[in-house]
Each structure stands twice: as C-alpha cells, then as structure tokens.
PDB file of N, CA and C in Angstrom:
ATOM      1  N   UNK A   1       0.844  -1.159   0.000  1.00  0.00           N
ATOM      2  CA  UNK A   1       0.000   0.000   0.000  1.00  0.00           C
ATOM      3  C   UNK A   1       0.899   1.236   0.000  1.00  0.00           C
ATOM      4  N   UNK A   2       0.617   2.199  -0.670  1.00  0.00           N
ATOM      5  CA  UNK A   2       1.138   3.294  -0.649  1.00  0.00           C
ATOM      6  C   UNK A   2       0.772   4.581   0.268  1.00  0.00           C
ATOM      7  N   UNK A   3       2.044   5.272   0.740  1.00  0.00           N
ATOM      8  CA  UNK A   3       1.848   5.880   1.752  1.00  0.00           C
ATOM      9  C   UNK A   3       1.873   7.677   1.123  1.00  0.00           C
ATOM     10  N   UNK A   4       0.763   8.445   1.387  1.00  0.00           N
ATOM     11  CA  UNK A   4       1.299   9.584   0.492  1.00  0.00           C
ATOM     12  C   UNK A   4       1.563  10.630   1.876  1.00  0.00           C
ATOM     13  N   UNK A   5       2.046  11.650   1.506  1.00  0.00           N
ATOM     14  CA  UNK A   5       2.671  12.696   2.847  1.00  0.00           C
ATOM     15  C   UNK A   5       1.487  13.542   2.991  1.00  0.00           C
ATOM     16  N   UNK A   6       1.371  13.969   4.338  1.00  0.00           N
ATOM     17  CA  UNK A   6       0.951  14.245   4.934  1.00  0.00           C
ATOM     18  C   UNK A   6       0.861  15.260   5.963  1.00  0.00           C
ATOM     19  N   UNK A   7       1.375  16.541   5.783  1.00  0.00           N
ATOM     20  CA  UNK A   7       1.954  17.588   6.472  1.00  0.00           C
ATOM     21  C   UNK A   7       1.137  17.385   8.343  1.00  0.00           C
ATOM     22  N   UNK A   8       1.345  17.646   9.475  1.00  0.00           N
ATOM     23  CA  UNK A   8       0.783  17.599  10.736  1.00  0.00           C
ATOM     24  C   UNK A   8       0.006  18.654  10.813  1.00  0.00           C
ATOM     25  N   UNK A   9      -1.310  19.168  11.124  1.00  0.00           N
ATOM     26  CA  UNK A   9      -1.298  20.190  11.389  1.00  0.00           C
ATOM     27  C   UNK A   9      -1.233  20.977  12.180  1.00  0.00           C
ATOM     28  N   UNK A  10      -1.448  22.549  11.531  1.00  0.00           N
ATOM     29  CA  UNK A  10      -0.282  23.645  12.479  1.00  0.00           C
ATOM     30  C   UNK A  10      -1.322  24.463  13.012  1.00  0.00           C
ATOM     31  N   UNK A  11      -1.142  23.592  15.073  1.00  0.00           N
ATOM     32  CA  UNK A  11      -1.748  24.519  15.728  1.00  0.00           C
ATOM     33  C   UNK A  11      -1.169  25.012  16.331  1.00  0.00           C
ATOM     34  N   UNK A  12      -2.282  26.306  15.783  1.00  0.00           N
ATOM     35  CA  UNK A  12      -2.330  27.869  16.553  1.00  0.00           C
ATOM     36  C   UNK A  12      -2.318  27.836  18.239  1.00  0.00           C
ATOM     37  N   UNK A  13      -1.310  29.077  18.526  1.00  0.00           N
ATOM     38  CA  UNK A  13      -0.865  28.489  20.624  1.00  0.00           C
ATOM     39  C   UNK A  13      -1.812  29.996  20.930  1.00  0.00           C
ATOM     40  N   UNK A  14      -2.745  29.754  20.393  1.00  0.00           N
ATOM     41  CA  UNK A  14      -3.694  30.996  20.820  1.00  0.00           C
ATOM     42  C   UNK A  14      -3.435  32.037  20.966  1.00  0.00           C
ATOM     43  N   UNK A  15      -2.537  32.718  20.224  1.00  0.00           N
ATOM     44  CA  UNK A  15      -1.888  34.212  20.568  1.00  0.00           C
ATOM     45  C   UNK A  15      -2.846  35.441  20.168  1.00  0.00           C
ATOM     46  N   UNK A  16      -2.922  36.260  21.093  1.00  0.00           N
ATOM     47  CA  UNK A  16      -3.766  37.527  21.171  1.00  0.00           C
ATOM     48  C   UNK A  16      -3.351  38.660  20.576  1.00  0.00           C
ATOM     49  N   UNK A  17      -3.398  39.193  19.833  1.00  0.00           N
ATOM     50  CA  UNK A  17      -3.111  40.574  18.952  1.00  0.00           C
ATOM     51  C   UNK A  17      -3.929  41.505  18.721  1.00  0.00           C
ATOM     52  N   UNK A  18      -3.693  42.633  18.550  1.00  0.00           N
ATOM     53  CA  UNK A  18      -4.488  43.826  18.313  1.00  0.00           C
ATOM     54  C   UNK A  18      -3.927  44.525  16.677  1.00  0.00           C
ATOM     55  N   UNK A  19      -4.878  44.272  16.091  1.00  0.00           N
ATOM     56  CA  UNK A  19      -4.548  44.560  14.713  1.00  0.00           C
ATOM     57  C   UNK A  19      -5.610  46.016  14.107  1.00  0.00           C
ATOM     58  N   UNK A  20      -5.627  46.439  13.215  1.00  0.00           N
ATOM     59  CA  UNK A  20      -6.543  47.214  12.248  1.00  0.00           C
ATOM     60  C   UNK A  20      -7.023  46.871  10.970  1.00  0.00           C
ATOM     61  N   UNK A  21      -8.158  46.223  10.624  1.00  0.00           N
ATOM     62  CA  UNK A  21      -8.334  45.912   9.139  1.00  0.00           C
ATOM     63  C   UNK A  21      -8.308  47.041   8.584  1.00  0.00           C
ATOM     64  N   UNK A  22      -7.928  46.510   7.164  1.00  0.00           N
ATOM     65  CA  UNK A  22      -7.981  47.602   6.153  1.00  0.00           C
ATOM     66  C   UNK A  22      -8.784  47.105   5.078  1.00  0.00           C
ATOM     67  N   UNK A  23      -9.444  46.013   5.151  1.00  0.00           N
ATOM     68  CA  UNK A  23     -10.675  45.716   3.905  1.00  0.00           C
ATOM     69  C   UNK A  23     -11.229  44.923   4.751  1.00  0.00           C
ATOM     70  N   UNK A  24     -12.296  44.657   3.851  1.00  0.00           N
ATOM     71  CA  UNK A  24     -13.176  42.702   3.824  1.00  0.00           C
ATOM     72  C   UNK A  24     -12.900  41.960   2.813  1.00  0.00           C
ATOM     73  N   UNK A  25     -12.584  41.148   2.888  1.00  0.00           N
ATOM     74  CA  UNK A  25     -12.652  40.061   1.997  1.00  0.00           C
ATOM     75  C   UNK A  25     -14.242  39.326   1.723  1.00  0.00           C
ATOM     76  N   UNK A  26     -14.507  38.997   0.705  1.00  0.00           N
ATOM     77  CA  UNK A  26     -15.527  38.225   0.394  1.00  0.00           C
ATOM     78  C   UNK A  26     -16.467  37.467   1.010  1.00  0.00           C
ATOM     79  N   UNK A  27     -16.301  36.964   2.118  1.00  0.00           N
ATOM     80  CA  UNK A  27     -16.830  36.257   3.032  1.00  0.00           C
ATOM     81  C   UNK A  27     -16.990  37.447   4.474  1.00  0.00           C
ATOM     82  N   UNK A  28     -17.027  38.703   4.243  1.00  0.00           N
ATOM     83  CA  UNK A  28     -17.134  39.414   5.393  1.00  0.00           C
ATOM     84  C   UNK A  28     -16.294  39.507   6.084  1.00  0.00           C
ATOM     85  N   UNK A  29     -15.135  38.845   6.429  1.00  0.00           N
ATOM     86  CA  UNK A  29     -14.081  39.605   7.415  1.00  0.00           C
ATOM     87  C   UNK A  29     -13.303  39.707   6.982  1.00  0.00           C
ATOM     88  N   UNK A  30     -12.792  40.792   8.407  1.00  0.00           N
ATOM     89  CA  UNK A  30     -11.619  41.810   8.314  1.00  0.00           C
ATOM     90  C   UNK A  30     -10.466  41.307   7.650  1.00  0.00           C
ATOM     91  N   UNK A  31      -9.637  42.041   7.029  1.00  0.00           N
ATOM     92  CA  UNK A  31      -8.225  41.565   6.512  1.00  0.00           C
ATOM     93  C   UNK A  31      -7.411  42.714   7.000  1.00  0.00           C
ATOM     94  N   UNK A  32      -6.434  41.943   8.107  1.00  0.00           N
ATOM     95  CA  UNK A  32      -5.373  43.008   8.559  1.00  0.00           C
ATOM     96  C   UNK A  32      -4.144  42.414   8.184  1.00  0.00           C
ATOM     97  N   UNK A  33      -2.419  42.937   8.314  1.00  0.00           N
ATOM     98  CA  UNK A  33      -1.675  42.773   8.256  1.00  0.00           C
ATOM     99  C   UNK A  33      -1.132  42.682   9.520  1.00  0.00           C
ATOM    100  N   UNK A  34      -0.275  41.149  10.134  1.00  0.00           N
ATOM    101  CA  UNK A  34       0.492  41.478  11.270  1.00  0.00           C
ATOM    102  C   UNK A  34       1.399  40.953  11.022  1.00  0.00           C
ATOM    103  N   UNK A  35       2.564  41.298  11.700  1.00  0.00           N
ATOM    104  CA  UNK A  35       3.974  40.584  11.562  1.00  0.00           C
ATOM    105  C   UNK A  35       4.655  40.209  10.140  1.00  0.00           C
ATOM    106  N   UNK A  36       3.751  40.737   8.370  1.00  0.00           N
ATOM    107  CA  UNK A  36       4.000  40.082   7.510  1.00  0.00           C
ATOM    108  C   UNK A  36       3.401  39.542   7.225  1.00  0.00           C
ATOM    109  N   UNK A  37       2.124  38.691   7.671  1.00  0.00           N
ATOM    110  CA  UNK A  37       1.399  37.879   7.624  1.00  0.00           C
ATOM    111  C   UNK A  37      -0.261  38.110   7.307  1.00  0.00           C
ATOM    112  N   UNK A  38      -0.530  37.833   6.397  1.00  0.00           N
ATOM    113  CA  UNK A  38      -2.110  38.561   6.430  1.00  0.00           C
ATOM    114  C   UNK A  38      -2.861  37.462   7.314  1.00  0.00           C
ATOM    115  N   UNK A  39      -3.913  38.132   7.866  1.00  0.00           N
ATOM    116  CA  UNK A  39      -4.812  38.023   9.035  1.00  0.00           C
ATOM    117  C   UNK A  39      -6.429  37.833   8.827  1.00  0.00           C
ATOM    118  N   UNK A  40      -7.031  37.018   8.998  1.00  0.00           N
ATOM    119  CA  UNK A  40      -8.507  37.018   8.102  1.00  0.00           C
ATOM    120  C   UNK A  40      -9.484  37.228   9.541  1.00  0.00           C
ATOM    121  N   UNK A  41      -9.950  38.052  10.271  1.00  0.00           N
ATOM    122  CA  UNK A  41     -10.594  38.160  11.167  1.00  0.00           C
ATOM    123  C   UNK A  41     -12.219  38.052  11.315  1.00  0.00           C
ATOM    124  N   UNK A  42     -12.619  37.490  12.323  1.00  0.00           N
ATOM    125  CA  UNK A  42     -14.453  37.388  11.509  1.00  0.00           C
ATOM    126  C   UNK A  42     -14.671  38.143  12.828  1.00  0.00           C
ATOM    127  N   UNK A  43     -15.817  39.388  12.358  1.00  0.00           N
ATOM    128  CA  UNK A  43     -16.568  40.092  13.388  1.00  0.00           C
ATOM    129  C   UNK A  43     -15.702  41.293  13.562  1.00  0.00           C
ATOM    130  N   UNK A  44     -14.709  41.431  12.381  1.00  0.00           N
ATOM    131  CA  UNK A  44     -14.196  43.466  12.249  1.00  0.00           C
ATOM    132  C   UNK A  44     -14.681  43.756  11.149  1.00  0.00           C
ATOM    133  N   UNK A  45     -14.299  45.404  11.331  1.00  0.00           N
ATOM    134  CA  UNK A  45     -14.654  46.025  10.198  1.00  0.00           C
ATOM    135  C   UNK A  45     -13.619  46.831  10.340  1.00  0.00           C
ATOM    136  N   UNK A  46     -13.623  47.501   8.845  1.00  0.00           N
ATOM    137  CA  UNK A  46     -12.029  48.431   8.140  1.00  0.00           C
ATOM    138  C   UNK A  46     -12.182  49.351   9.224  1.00  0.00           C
ATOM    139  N   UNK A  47     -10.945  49.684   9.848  1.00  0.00           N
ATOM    140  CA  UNK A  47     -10.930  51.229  10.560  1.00  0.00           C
ATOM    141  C   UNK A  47     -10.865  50.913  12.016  1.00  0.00           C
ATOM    142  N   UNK A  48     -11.332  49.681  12.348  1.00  0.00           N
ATOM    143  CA  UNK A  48     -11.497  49.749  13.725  1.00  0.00           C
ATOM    144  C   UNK A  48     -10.208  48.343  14.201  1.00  0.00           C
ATOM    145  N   UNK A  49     -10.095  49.069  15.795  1.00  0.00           N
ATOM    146  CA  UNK A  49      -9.184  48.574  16.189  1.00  0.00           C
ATOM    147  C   UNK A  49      -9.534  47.298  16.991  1.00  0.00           C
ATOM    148  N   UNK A  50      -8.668  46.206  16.982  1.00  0.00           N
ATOM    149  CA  UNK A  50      -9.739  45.103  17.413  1.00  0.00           C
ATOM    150  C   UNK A  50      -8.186  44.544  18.494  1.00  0.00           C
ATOM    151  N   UNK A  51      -8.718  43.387  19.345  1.00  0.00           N
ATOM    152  CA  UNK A  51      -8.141  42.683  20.140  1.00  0.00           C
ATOM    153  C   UNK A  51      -8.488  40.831  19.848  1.00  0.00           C
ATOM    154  N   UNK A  52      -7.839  40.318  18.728  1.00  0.00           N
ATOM    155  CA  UNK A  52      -8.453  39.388  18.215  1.00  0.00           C
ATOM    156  C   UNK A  52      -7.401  37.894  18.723  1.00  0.00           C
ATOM    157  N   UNK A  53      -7.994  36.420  18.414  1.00  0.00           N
ATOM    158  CA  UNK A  53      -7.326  35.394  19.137  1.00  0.00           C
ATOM    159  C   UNK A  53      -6.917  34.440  18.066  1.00  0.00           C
ATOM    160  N   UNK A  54      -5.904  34.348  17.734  1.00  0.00           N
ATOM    161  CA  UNK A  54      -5.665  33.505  16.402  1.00  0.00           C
ATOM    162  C   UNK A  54      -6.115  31.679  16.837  1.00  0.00           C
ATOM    163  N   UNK A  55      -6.799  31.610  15.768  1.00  0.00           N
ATOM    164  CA  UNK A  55      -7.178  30.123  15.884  1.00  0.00           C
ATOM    165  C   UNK A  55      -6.786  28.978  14.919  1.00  0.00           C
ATOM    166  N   UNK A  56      -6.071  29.461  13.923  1.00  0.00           N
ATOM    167  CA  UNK A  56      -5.573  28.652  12.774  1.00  0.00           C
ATOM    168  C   UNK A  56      -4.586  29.424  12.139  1.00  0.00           C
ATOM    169  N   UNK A  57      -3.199  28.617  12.087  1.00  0.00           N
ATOM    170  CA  UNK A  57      -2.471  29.558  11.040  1.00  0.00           C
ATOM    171  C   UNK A  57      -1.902  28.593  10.114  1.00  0.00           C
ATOM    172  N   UNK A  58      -1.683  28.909   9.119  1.00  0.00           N
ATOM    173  CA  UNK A  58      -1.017  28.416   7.200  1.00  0.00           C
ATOM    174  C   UNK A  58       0.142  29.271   7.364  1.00  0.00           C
ATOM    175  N   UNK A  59       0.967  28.927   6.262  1.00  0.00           N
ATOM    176  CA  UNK A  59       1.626  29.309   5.895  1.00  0.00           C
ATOM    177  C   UNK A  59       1.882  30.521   5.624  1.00  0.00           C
ATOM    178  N   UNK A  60       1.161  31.291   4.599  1.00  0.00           N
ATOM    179  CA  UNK A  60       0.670  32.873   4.219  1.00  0.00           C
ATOM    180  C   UNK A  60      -0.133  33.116   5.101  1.00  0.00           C
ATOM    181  N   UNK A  61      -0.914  32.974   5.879  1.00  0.00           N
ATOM    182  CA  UNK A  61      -2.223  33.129   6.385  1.00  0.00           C
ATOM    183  C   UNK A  61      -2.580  32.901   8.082  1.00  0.00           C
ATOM    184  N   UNK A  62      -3.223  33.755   8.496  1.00  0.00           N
ATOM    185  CA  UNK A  62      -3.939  33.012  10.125  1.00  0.00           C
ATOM    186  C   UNK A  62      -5.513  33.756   9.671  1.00  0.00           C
ATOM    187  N   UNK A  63      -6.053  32.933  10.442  1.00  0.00           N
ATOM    188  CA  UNK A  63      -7.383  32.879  11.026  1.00  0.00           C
ATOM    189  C   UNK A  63      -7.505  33.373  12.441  1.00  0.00           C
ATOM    190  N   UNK A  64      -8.498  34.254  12.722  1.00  0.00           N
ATOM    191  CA  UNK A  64      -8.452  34.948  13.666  1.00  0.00           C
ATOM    192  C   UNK A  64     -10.161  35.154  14.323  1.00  0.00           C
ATOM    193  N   UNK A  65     -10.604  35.408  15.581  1.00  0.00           N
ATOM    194  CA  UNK A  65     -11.759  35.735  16.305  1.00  0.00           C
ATOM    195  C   UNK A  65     -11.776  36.699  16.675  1.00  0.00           C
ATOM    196  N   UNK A  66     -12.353  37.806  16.475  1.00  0.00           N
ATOM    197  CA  UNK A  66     -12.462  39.211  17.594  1.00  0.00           C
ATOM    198  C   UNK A  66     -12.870  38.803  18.893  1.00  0.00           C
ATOM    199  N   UNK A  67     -12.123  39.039  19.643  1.00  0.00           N
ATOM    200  CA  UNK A  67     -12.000  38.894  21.209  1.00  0.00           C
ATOM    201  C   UNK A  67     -12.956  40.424  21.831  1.00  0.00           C
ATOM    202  N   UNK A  68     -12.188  41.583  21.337  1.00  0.00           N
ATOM    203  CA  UNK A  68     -12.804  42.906  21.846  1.00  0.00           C
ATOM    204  C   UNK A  68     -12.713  43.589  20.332  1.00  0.00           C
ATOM    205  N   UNK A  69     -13.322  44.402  21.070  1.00  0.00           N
ATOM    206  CA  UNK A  69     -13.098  45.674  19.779  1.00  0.00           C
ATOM    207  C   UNK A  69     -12.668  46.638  20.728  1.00  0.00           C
ATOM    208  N   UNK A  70     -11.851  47.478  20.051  1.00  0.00           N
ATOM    209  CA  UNK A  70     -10.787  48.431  21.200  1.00  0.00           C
ATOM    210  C   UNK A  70     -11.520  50.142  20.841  1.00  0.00           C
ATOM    211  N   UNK A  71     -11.122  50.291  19.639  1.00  0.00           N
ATOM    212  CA  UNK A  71     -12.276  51.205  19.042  1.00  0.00           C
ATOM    213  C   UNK A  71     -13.399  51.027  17.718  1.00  0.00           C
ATOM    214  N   UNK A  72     -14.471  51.304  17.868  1.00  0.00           N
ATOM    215  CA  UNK A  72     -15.052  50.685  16.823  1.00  0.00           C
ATOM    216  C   UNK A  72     -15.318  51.948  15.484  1.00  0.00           C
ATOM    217  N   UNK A  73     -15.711  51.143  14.544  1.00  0.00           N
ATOM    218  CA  UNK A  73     -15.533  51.544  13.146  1.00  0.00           C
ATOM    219  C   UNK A  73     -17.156  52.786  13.476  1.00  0.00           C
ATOM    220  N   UNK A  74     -17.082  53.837  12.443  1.00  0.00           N
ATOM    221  CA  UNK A  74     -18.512  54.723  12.195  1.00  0.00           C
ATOM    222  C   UNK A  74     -19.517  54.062  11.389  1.00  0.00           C
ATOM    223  N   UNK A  75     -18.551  52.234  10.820  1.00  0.00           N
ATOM    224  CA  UNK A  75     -19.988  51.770   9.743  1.00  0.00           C
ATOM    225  C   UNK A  75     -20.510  50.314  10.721  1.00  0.00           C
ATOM    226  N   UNK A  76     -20.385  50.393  11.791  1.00  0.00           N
ATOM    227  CA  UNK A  76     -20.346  49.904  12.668  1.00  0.00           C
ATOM    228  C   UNK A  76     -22.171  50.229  13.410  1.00  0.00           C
ATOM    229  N   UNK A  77     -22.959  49.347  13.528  1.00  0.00           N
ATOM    230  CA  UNK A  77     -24.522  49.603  13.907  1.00  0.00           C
ATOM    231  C   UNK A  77     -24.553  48.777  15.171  1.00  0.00           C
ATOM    232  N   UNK A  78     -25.715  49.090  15.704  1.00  0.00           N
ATOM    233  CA  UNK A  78     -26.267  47.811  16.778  1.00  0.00           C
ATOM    234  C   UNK A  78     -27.313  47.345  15.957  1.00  0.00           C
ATOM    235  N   UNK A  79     -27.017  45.786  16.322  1.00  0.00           N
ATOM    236  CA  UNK A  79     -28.152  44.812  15.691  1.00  0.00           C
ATOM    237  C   UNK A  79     -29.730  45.916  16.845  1.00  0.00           C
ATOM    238  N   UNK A  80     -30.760  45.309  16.106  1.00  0.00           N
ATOM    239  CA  UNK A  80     -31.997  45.961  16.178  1.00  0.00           C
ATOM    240  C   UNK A  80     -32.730  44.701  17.151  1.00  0.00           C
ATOM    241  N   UNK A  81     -32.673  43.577  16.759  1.00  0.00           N
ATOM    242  CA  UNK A  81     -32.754  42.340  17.308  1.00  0.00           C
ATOM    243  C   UNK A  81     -31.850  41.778  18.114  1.00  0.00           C
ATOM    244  N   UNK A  82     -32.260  41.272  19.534  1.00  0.00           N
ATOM    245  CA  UNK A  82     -31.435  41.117  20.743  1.00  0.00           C
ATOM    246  C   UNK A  82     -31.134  39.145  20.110  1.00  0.00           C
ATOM    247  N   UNK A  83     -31.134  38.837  19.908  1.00  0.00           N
ATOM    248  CA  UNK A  83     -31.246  37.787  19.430  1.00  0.00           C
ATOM    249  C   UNK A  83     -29.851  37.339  17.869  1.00  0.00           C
ATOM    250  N   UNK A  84     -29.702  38.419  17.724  1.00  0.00           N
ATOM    251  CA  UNK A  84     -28.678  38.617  16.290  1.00  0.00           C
ATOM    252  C   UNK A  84     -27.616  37.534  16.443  1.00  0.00           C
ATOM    253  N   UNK A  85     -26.962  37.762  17.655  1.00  0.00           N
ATOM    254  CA  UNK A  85     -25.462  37.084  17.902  1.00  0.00           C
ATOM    255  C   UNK A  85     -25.860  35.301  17.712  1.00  0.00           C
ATOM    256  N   UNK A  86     -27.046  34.919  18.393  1.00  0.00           N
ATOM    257  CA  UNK A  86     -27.953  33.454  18.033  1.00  0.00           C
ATOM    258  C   UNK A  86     -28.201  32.954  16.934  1.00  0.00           C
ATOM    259  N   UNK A  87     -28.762  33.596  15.723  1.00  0.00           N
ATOM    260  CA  UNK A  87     -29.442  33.417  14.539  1.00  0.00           C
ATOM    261  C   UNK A  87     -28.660  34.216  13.248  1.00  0.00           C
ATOM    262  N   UNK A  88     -27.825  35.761  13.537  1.00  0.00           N
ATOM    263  CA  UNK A  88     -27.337  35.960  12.596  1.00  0.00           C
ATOM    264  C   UNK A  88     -28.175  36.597  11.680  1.00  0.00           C
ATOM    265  N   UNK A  89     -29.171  37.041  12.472  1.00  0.00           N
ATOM    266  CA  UNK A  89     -30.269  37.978  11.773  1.00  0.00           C
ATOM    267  C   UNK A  89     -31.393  37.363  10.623  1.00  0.00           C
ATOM    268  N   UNK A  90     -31.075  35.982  10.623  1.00  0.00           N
ATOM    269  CA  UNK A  90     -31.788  35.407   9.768  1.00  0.00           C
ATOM    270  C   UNK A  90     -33.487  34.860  10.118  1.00  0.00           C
TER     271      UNK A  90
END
C-alpha cells in the first residue's frame, strides 16, 4: 500500500493581537496585516481597532476571532434584534 505525505497540522498556541483591518474580503471579514502575515478576522470592520485570538495559522495566512473591539468603526450599527449574535439575523 502506498503511503502519500501528509503535512501535521499547524496549531495555533492561541496568541492575542491587536490589529486594524484595512478591507473585507468576500466572506465578510476583516483583513489586517500582522507581523507580515495577512490576518482574516471574523466580526471586524475596516478602521477599527480590534483585540483578536488567532485560531488557525497556514503558511501565508492566520485565522483569527475578535475577542474585543478596542475602538469601533462609524460603519459599525447595533443589531436591532437582541437575538442577532444566536441566529445571525436570519
């Protein structure tokens, strides 16, 4: 039987950063730059300063959670529905 390779994967040791997006990407989150490394954050927006928890990193790439928001963006709303963070407004 043949054995094909198999890289281990590469977990993230939960490191906490405070970054600034400067776009969205397609799927809605933030895209910041840290260390060299672009940053895909879910739950920022461009402009605002966030306190986020890396949960996956690649090679080019980490995956990231907003932990806080430090300052928030002006395109930035309150959901209308107390319920949003549950359902996602759907």
């Amino acid at each position: 039987m043949a054995q094909f390779y198999s890289s281990s994967p590469r977990k993230a040791t939960q490191q906490t950063i405070i970054v600034t997006p400067h776009e969205l990407d397609s799927l809605g989150q933030g895209v910041a730059r840290h260390e060299g490394k672009t940053i895909f954050i879910s739950g920022a927006l461009p402009g605002e300063q966030v306190e986020a928890v890396i949960y996956e990193n690649k090679r080019n790439y980490s995956k990231a959670k907003t932990k806080k928001i430090l300052s928030p963006s002006d395109q930035r709303v309150t959901a209308a529905c107390a319920y949003y963070e549950v359902c996602g407004g759907v």
